[in-house]
Protein backbone atom coordinates (compact mmCIF):
# COMPACT_ATOMS: atom_id res chain seq x y z
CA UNK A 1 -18.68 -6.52 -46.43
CA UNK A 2 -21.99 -5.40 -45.24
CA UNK A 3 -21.95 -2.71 -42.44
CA UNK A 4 -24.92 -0.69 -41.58
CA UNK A 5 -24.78 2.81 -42.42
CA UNK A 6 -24.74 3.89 -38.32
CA UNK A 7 -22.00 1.83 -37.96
CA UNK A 8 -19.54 2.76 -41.16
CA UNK A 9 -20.32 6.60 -40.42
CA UNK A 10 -19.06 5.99 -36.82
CA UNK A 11 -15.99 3.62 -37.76
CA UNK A 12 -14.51 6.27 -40.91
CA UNK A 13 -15.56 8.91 -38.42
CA UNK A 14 -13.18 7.43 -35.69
CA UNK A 15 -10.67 6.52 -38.03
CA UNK A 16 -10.64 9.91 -39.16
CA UNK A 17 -9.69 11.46 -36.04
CA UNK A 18 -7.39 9.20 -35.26
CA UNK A 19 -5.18 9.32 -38.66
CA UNK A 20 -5.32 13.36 -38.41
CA UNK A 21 -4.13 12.78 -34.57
CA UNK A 22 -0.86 10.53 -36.14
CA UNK A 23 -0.36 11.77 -39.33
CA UNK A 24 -0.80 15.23 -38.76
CA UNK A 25 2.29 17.52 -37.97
CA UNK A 26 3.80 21.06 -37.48
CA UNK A 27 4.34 22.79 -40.85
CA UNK A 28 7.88 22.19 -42.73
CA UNK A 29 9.69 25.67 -43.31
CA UNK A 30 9.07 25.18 -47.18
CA UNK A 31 5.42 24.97 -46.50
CA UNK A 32 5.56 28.10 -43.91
CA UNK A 33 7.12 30.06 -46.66
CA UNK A 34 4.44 29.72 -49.21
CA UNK A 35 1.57 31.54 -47.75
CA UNK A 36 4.18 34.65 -47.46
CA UNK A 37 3.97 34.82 -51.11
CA UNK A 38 1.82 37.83 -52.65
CA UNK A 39 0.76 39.27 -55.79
CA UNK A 40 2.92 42.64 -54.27
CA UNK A 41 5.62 42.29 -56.43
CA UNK A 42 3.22 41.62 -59.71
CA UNK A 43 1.76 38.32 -60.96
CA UNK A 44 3.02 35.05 -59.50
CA UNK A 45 3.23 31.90 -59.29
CA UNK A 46 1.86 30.03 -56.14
CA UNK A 47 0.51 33.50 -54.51
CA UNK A 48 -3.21 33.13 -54.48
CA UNK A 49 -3.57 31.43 -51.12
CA UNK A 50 -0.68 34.13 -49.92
CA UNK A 51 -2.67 36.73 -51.38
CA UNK A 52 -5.80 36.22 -49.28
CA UNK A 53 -3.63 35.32 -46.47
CA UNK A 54 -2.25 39.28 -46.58
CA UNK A 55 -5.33 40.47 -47.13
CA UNK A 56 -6.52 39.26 -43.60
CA UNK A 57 -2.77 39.96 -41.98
CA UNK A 58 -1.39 42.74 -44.36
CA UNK A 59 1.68 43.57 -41.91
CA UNK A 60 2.27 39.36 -42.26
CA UNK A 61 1.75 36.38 -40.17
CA UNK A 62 3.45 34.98 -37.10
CA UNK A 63 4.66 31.43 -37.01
CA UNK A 64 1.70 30.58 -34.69
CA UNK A 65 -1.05 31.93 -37.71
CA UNK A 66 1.04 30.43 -40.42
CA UNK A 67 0.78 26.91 -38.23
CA UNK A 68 -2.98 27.16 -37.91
CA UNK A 69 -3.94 27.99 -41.14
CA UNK A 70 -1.37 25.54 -42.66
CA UNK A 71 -3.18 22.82 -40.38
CA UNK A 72 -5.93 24.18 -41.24
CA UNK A 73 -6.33 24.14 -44.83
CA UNK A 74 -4.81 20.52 -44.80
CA UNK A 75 -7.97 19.65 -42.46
CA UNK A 76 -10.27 21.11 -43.97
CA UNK A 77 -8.99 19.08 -47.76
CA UNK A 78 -9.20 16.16 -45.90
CA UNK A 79 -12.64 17.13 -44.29
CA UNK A 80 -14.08 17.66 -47.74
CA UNK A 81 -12.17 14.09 -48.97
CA UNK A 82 -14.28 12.57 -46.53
CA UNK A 83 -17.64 13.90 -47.33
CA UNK A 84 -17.36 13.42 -50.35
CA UNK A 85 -16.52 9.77 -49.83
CA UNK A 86 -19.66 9.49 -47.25
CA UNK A 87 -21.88 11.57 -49.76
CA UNK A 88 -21.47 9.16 -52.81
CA UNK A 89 -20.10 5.81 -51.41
CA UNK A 90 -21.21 5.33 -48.06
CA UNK A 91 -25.47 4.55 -48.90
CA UNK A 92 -24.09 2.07 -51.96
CA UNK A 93 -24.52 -1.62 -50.51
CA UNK A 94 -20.70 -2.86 -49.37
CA UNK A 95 -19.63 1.15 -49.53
CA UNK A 96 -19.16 1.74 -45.87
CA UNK A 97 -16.51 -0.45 -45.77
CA UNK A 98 -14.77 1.06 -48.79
CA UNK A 99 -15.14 4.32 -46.83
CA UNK A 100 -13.07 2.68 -44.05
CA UNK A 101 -10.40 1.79 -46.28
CA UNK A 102 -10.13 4.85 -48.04
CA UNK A 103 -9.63 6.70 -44.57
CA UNK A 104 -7.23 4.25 -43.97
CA UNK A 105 -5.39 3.91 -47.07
CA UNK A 106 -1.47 5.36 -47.26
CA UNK A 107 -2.82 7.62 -50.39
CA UNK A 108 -4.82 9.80 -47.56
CA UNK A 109 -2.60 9.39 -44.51
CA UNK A 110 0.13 10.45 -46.86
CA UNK A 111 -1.73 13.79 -47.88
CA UNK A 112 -2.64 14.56 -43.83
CA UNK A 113 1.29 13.80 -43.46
CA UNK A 114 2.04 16.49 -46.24
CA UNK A 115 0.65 19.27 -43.49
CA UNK A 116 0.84 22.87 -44.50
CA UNK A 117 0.81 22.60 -48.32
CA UNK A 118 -2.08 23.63 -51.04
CA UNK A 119 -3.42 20.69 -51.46
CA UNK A 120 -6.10 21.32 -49.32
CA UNK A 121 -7.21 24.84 -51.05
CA UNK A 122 -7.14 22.64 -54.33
CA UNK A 123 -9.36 19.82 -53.32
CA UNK A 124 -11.81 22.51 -52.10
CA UNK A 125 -11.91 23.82 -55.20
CA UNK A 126 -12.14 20.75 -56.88
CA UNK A 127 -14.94 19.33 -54.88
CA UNK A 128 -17.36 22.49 -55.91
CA UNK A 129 -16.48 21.47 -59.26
CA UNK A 130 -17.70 17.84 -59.22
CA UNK A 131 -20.98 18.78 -58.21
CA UNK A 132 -21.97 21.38 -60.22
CA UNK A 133 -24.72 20.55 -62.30
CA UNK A 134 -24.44 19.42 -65.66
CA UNK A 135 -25.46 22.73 -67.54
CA UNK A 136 -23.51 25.17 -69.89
CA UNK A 137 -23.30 27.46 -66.65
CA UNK A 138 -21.99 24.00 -64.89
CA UNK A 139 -19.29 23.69 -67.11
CA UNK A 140 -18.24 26.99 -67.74
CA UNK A 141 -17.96 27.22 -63.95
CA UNK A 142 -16.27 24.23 -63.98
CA UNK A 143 -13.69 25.42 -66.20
CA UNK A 144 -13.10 29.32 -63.96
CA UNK A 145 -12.60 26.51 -60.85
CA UNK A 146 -9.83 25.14 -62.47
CA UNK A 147 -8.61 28.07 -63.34
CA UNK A 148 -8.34 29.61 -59.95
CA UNK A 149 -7.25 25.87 -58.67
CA UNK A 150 -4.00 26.71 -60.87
CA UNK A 151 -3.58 30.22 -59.35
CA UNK A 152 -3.34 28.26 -56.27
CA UNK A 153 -0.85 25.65 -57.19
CA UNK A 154 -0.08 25.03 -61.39
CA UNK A 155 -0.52 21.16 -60.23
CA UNK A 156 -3.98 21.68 -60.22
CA UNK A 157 -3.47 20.51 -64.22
CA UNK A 158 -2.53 17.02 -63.74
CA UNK A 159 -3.68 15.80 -60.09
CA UNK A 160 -6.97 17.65 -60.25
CA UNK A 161 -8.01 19.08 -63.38
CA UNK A 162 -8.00 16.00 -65.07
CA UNK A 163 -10.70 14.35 -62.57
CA UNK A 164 -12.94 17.02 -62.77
CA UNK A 165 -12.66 16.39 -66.44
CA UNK A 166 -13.40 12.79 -66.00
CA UNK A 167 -16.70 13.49 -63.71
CA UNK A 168 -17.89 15.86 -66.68
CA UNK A 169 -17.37 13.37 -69.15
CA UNK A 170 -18.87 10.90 -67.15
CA UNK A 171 -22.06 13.41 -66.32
CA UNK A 172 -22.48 14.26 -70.49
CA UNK A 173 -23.37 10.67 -71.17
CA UNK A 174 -26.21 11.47 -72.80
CA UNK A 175 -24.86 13.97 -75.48
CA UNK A 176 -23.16 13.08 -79.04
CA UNK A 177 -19.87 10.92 -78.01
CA UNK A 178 -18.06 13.75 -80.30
CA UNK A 179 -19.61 16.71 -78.16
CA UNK A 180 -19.48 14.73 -75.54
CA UNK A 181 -15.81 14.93 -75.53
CA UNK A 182 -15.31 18.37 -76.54
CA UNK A 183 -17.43 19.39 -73.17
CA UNK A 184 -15.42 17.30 -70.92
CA UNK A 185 -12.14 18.65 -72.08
CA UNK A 186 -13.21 21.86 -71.00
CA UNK A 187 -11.88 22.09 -67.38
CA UNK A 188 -8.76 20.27 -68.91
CA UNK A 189 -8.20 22.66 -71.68
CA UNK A 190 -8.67 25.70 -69.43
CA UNK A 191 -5.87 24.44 -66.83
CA UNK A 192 -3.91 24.00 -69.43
CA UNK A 193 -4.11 27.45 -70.80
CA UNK A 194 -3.94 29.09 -67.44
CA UNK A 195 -0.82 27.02 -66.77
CA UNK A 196 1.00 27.93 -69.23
CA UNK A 197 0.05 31.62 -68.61
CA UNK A 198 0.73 31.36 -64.68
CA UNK A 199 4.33 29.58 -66.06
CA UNK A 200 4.68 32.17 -68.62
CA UNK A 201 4.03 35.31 -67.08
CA UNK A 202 3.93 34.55 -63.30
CA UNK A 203 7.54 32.98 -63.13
CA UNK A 204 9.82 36.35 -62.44
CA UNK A 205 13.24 36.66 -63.99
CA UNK A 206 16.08 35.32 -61.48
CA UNK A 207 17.39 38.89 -60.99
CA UNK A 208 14.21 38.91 -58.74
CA UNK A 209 15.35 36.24 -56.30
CA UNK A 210 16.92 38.12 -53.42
CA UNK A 211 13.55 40.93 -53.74
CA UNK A 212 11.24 38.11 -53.44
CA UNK A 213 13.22 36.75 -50.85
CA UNK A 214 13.75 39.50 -48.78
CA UNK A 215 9.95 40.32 -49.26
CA UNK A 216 8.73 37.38 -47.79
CA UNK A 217 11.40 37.60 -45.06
CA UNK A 218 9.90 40.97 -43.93
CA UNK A 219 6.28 39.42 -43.83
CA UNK A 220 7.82 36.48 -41.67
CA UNK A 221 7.11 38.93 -38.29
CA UNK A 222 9.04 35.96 -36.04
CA UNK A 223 10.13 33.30 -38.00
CA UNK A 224 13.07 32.94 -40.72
CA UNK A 225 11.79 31.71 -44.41
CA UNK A 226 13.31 28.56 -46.19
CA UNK A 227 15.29 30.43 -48.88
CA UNK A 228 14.90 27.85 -51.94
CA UNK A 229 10.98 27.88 -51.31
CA UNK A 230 10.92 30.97 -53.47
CA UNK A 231 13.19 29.81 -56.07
CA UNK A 232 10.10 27.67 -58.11
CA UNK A 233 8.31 31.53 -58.58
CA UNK A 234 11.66 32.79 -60.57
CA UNK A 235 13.86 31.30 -63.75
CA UNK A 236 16.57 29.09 -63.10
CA UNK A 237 19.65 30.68 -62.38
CA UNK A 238 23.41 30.09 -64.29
CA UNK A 239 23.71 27.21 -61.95
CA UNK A 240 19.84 25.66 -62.11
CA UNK A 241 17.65 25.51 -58.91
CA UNK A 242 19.73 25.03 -55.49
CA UNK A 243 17.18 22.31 -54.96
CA UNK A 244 18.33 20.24 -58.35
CA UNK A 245 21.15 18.20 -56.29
CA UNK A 246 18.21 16.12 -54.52
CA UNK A 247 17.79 14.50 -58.24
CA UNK A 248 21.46 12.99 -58.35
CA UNK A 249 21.55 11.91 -54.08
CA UNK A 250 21.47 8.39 -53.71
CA UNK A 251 18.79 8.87 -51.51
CA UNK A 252 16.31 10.11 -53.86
CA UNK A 253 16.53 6.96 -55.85
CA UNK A 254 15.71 4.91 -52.59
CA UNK A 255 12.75 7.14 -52.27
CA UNK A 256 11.64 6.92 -56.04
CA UNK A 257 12.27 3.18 -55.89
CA UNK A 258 10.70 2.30 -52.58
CA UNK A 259 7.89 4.92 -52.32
CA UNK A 260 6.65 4.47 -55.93
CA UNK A 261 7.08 0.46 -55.86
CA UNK A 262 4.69 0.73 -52.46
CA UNK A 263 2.44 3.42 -54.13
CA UNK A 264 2.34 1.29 -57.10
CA UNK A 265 1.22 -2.02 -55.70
CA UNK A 266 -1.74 -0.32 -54.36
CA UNK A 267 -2.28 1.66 -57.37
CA UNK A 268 -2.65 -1.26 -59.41
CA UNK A 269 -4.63 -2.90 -56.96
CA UNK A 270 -7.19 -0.37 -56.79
CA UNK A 271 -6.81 -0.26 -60.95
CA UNK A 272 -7.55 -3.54 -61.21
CA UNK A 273 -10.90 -3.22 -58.58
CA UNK A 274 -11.88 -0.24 -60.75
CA UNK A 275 -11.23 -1.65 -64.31
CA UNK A 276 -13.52 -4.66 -62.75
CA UNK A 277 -16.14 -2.31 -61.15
CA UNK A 278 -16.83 -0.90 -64.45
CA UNK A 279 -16.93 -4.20 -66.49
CA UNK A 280 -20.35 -3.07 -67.82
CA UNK A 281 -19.33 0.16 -69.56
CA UNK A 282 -17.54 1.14 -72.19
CA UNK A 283 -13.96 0.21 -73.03
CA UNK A 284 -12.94 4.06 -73.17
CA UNK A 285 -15.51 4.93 -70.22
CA UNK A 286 -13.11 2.26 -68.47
CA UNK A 287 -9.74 4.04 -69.71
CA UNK A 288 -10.74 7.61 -68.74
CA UNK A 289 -11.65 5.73 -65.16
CA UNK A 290 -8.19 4.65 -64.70
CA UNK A 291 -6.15 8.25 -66.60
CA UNK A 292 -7.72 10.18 -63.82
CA UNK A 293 -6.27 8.19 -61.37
CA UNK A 294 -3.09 7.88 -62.43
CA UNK A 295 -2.81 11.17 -64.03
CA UNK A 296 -0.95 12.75 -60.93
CA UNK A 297 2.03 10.20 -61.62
CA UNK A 298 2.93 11.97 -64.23
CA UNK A 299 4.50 14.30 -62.22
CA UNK A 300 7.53 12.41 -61.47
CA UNK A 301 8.74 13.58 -64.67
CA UNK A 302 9.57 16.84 -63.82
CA UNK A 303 9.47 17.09 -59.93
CA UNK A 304 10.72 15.04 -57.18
CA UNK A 305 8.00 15.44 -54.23
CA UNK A 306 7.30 11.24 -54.91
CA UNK A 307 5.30 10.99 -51.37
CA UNK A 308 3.15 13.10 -52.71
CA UNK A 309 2.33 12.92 -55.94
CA UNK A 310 1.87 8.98 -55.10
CA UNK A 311 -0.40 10.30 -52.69
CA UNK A 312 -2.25 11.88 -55.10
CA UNK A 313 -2.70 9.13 -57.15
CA UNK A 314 -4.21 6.43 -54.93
CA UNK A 315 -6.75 9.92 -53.60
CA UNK A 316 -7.46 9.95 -57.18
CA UNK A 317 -8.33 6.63 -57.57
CA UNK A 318 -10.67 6.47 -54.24
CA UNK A 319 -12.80 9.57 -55.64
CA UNK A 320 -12.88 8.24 -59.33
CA UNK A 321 -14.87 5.32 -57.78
CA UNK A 322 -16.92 7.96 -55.93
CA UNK A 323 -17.99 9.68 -59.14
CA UNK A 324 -18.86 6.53 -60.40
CA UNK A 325 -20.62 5.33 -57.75
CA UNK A 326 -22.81 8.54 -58.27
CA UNK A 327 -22.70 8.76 -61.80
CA UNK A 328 -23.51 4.88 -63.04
CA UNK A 329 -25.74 2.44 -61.55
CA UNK A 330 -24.32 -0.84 -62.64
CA UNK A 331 -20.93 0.59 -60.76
CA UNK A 332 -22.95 1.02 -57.44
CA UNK A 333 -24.73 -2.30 -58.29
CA UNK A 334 -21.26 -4.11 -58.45
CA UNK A 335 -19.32 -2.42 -55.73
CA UNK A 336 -20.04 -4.97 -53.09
CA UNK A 337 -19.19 -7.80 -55.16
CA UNK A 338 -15.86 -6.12 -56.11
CA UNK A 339 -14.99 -4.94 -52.81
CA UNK A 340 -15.78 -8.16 -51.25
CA UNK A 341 -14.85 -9.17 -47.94
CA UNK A 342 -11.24 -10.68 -48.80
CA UNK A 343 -10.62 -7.48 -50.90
CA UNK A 344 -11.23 -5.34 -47.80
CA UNK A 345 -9.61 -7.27 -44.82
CA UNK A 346 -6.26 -7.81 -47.43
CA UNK A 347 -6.34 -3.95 -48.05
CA UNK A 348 -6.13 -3.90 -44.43
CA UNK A 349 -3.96 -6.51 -43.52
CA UNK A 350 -1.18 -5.68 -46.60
CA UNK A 351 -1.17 -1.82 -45.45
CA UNK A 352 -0.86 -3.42 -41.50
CA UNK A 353 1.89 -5.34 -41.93
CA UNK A 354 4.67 -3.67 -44.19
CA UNK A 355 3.87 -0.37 -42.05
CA UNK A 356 2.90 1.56 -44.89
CA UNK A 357 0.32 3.76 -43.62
CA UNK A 358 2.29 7.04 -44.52
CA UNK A 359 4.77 7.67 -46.93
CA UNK A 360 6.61 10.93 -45.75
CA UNK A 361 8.38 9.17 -43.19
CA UNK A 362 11.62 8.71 -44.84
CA UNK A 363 13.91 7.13 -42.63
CA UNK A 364 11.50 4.15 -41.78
CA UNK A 365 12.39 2.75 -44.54
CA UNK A 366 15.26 2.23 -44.03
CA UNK A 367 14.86 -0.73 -41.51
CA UNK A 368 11.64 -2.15 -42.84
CA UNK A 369 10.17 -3.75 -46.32
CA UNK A 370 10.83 -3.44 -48.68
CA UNK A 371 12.61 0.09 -48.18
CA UNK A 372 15.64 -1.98 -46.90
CA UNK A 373 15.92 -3.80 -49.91
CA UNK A 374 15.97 -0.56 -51.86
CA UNK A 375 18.36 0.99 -50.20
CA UNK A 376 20.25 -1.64 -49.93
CA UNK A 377 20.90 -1.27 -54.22
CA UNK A 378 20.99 2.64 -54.09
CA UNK A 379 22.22 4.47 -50.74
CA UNK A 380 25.28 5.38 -50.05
């Protein structure tokens, strides 16, 4: 679909404003509670955000500063999404309207909808990654960004880390395939060795619970804490996390079932565009195009959060077409012909009319496709 440049910038721009406007929210009390956590009681999980956060307000934070940085740091990930987007898709023939689409796409109204958490810290951490140049300094730095993204959040690993993995991979084309691969698993390899030393030596012993707790009450100056949103920084206790019952409610299933079947549909969707954008490379080129997008998935595994690490996913996908775009001129040379017209207005159209432009809403989906249907196998 052929847009001028003037008028894509304007129509993502517009769209942009209005899905922070509607998807946007007040923080949840989980989310509140993270950015009370510190390294004052040693080495943590989760803290680094916190951390700064107390150097800046070292009696604590009202509800009111939590609130605006929360919002903040969500904008400002989903500021950087966007550039990024405009920076390496936009100028590609047929990319303005892909720009549109991403903007518009449940993966990104999702992550606005997710307000308050550390995504955004990690996507601006990620995004100085992908465009450091393609040096040994480049990749070592590359490598420290992903470790600090897990000091932020140990997810780094799988939703992040493994794209910035992908973009250096992509970037070393011209090196020995064998030292090609060894560079690129850099960033990975060093999120995985800080994550298992942040999981290690960063998770306290449950004896510690109440402390922390009580800690991060005191820093609340007005506000109470969630309780359980301190529990992931400490060993399981005699009786598991109080948090483990959501994995046997009938509700979760709906949620896995419904949110993942809608997440998935697009997912393979936008697997199948990029597995056809990059007919001209090579077969594992194509295969490390597609991991990095559905690395985050993996996730469901071990955690429950399926909103978001759906989310994730279909994000991941949008900027692995980015890198591409930037990184391989037969992929710029056939985006317009895969993103064609039909491919656009159906992406539009699909996402329209089963309401599926956010997927924290919960209860919606309860009285619309094909959440209904779900539930109708599953709740209670």
């Amino acid at each position: 679909m052929d847009l001028s440049l003037k008028t894509s910038l304007r129509l993502a721009v517009f769209a942009f404003i209005l899905v922070c406007l509607t998807r946007m929210s007040v923080l949840s009390s989980w989310s509140m509670t993270q950015y009370l956590f510190s390294y004052d009681n040693g080495f943590q999980r989760r803290a680094l955000v916190g951390e700064i956060v107390s150097w800046f307000l070292s009696a604590g934070p009202t509800a009111a500063q939590v609130q605006v940085i929360g919002i903040g740091v969500t904008f400002v990930g989903a500021l950087i999404l966007l550039a990024i987007m405009l920076r390496d898709v936009l100028p590609v023939r047929g990319g303005g309207a892909v720009v549109i689409v991403f903007v518009m796409s449940i993966g990104f109204a999702t992550m606005i909808g997710n307000t308050g958490y550390l995504a955004g810290a990690m996507i601006a951490v990620t995004a100085a990654a992908l465009y450091l140049p393609f040096t040994v300094l480049g990749v070592t730095l590359r490598a420290i960004l992903c470790v600090i993204g897990v000091l932020i959040h140990e997810n780094m690993l799988p939703i992040f880390a493994t794209l910035i993995s992908a973009e250096t991979y992509f970037r070393g084309h011209s090196l020995p395939h064998p030292r090609r691969l060894v560079v690129a698993a850099l960033p990975l390899c060093a999120a995985f060795i800080s994550s298992v030393i942040v999981m290690k030596w960063g998770t306290h012993p449950y004896e510690m619970l109440v402390p922390l707790q009580d800690a991060a009450q005191t820093r609340a100056l007005d506000f109470d804490i969630r309780q359980n949103a301190v529990e992931p920084v400490v060993m399981p206790g005699p009786n598991g996390r109080s948090y483990d019952v959501v994995w046997t409610q009938p509700f979760y299933y709906f949620r896995l079932i419904s949110f993942t079947g809608v997440g998935g549909i697009f997912l393979l969707a936008q697997s199948y565009l990029t597995w056809r954008l990059t007919e001209t490379l090579p077969r594992f080129e194509r295969v490390v195009a597609l991991a990095a997008g559905w690395a985050p998935m993996s996730l469901l595994f071990v955690a429950f959060d399926v909103s978001r690490f759906v989310a994730f996913a279909l994000v991941n996908s949008f900027l692995m077409i980015a890198i591409l775009c930037r990184t391989r001129q037969s992929c710029r040379d056939r985006l317009y012909v895969v993103f064609s017209p039909v491919v656009i207005v159906a992406f539009i159209v699909f996402s329209a009319q089963i309401e599926l432009r956010d997927l924290n809403d919960s209860d919606r989906y309860l009285f619309s496709f094909p959440g209904r249907l779900a539930y109708a196998f599953v709740g209670d």
